[in-house]
C-alpha atoms as a PDB file:
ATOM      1  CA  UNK A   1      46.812  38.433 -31.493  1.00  0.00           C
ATOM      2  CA  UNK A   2      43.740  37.622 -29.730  1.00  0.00           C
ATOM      3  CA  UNK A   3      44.426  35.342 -26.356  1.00  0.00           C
ATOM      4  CA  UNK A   4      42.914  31.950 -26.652  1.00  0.00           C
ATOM      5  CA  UNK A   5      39.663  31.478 -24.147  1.00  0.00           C
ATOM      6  CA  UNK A   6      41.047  28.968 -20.828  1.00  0.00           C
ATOM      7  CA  UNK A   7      39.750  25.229 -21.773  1.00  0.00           C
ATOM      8  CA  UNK A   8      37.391  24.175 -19.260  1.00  0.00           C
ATOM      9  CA  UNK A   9      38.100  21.256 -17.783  1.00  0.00           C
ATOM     10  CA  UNK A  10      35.719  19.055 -17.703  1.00  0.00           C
ATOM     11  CA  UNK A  11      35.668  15.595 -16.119  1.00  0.00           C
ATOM     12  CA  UNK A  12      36.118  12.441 -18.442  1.00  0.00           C
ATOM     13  CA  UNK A  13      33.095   9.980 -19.158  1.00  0.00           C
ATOM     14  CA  UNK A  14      34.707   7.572 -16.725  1.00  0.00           C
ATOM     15  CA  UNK A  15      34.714  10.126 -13.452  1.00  0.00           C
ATOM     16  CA  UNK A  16      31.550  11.241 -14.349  1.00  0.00           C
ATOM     17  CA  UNK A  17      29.890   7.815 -14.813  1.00  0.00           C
ATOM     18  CA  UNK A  18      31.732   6.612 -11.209  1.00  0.00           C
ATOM     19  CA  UNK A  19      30.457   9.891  -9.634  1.00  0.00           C
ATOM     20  CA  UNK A  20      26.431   8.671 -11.105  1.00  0.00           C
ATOM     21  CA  UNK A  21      27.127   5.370 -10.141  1.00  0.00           C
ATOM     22  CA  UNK A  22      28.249   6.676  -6.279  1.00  0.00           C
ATOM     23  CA  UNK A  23      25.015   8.806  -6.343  1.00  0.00           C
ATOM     24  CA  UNK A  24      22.644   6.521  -7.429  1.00  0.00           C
ATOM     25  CA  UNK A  25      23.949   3.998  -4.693  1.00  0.00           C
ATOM     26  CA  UNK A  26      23.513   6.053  -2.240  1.00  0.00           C
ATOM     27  CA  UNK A  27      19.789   7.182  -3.807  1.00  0.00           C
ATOM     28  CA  UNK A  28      19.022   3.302  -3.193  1.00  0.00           C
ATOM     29  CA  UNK A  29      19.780   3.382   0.451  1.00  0.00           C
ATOM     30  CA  UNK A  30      17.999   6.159   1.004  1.00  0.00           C
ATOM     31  CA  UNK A  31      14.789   4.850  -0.913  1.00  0.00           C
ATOM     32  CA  UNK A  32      15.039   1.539   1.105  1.00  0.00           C
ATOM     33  CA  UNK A  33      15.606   2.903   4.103  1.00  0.00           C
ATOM     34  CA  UNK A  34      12.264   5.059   3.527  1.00  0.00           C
ATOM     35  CA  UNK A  35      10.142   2.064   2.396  1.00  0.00           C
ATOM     36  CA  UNK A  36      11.413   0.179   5.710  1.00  0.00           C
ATOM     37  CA  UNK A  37       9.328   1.520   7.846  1.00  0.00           C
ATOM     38  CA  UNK A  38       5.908   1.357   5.329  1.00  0.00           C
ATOM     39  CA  UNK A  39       6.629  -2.726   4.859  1.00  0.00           C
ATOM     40  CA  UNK A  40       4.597  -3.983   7.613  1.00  0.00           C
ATOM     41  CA  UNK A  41       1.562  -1.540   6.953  1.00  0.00           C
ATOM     42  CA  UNK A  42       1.624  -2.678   3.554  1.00  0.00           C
ATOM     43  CA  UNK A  43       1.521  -6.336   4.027  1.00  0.00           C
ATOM     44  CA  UNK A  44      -1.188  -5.757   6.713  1.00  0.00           C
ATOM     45  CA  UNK A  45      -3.394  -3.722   4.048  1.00  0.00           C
ATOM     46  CA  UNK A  46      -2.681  -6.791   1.581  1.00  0.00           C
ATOM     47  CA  UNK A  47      -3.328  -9.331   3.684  1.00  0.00           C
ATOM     48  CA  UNK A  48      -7.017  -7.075   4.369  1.00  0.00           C
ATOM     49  CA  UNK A  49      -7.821  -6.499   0.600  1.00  0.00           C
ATOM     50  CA  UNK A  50      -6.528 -10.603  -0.036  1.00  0.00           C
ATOM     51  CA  UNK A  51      -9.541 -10.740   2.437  1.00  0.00           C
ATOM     52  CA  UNK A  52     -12.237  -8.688   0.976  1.00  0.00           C
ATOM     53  CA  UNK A  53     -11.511 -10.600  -2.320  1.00  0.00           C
ATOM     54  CA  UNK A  54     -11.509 -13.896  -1.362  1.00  0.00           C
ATOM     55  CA  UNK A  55     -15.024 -13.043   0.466  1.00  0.00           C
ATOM     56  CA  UNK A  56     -16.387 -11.201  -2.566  1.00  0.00           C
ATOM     57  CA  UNK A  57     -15.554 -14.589  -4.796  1.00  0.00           C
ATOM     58  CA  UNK A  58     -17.048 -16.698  -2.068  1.00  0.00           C
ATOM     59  CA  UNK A  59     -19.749 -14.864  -0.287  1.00  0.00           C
ATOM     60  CA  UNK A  60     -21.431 -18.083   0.547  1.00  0.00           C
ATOM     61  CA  UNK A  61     -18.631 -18.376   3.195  1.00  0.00           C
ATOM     62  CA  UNK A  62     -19.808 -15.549   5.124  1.00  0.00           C
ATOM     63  CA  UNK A  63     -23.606 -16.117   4.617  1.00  0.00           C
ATOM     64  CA  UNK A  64     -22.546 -19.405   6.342  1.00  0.00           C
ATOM     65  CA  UNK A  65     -20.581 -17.848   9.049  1.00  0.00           C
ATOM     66  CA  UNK A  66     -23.185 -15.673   9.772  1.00  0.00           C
ATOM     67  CA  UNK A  67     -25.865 -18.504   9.976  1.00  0.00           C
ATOM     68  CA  UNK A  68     -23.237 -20.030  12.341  1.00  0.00           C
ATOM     69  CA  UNK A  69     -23.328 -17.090  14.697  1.00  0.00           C
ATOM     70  CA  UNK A  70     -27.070 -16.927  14.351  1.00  0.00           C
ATOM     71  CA  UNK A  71     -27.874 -20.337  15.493  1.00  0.00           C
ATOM     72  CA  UNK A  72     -25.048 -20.987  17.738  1.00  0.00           C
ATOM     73  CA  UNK A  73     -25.537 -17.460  19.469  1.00  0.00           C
ATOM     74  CA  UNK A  74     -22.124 -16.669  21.389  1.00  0.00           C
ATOM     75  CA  UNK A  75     -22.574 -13.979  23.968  1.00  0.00           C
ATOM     76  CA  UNK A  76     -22.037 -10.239  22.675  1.00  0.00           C
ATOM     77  CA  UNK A  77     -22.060 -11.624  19.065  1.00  0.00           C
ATOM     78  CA  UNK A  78     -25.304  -9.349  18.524  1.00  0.00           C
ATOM     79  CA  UNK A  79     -22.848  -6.338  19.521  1.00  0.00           C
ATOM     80  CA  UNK A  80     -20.001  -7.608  17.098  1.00  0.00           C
ATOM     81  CA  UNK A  81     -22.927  -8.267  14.017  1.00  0.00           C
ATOM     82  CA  UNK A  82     -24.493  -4.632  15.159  1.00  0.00           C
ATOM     83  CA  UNK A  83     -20.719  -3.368  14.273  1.00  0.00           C
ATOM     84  CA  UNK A  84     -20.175  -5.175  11.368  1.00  0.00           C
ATOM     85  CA  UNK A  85     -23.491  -4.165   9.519  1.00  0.00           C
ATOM     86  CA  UNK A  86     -22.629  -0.161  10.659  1.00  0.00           C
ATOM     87  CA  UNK A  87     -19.201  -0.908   9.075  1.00  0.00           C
ATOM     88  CA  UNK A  88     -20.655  -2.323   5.760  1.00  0.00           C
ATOM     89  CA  UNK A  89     -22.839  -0.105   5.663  1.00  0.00           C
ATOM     90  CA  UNK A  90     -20.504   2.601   5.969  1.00  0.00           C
ATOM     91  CA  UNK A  91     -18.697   1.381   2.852  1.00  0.00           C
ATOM     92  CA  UNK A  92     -20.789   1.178   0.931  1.00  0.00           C
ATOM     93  CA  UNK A  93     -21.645   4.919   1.456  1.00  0.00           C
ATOM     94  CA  UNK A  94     -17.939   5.516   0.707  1.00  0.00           C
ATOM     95  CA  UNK A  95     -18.087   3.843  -2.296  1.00  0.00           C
ATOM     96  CA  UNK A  96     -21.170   5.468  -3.908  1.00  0.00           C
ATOM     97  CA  UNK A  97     -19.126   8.533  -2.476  1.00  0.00           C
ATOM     98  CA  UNK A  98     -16.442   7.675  -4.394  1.00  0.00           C
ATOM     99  CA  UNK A  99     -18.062   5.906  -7.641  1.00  0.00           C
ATOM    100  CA  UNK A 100     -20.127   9.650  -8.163  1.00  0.00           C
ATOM    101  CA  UNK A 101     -16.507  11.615  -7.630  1.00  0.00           C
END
């Protein structure tokens, strides 16, 4: 007579489902401790791009802003509008970088 092969024992659907359940807890803590740290970078890029759109719908805001600074003529404003037409520029060289990729 040939010997029967040893069962394998195998856990039930209930251990195995408590044992997911443990891991994926424990998956969650990890993830949100991760993303912790990246929260205030995040909002600070948001806050940026919320920015950036708001001027692109209302660009006759900053054409009067800058009409502002040009009549009103602040000391070292000239530096600060010198900066902020090299930065422009500069993205808009990204983006035809970017737009041709």
């Amino acid at each position: 007579m040939a010997e029967r092969p040893l069962r394998v024992i195998r856990p039930s659907l209930a251990e195995r489902r408590a044992a997911l359940v443990i891991t994926a807890a424990q998956q969650r803590g990890t993830i949100s401790q991760e993303f912790a740290r990246w929260k205030a970078p995040v909002a600070l890029a948001d806050q940026g791009l919320s920015i950036v759109r708001r001027i692109g719908q209302h660009p006759y805001v900053l054409v009067a802003g800058v009409i502002l600074l040009a009549v009103w003529r602040p000391q070292g404003v000239g530096k600060w509008l010198q900066r902020g037409l090299l930065t422009w520029q500069e993205v808009q060289r990204m983006k035809m970088k970017f737009d041709k990729s």
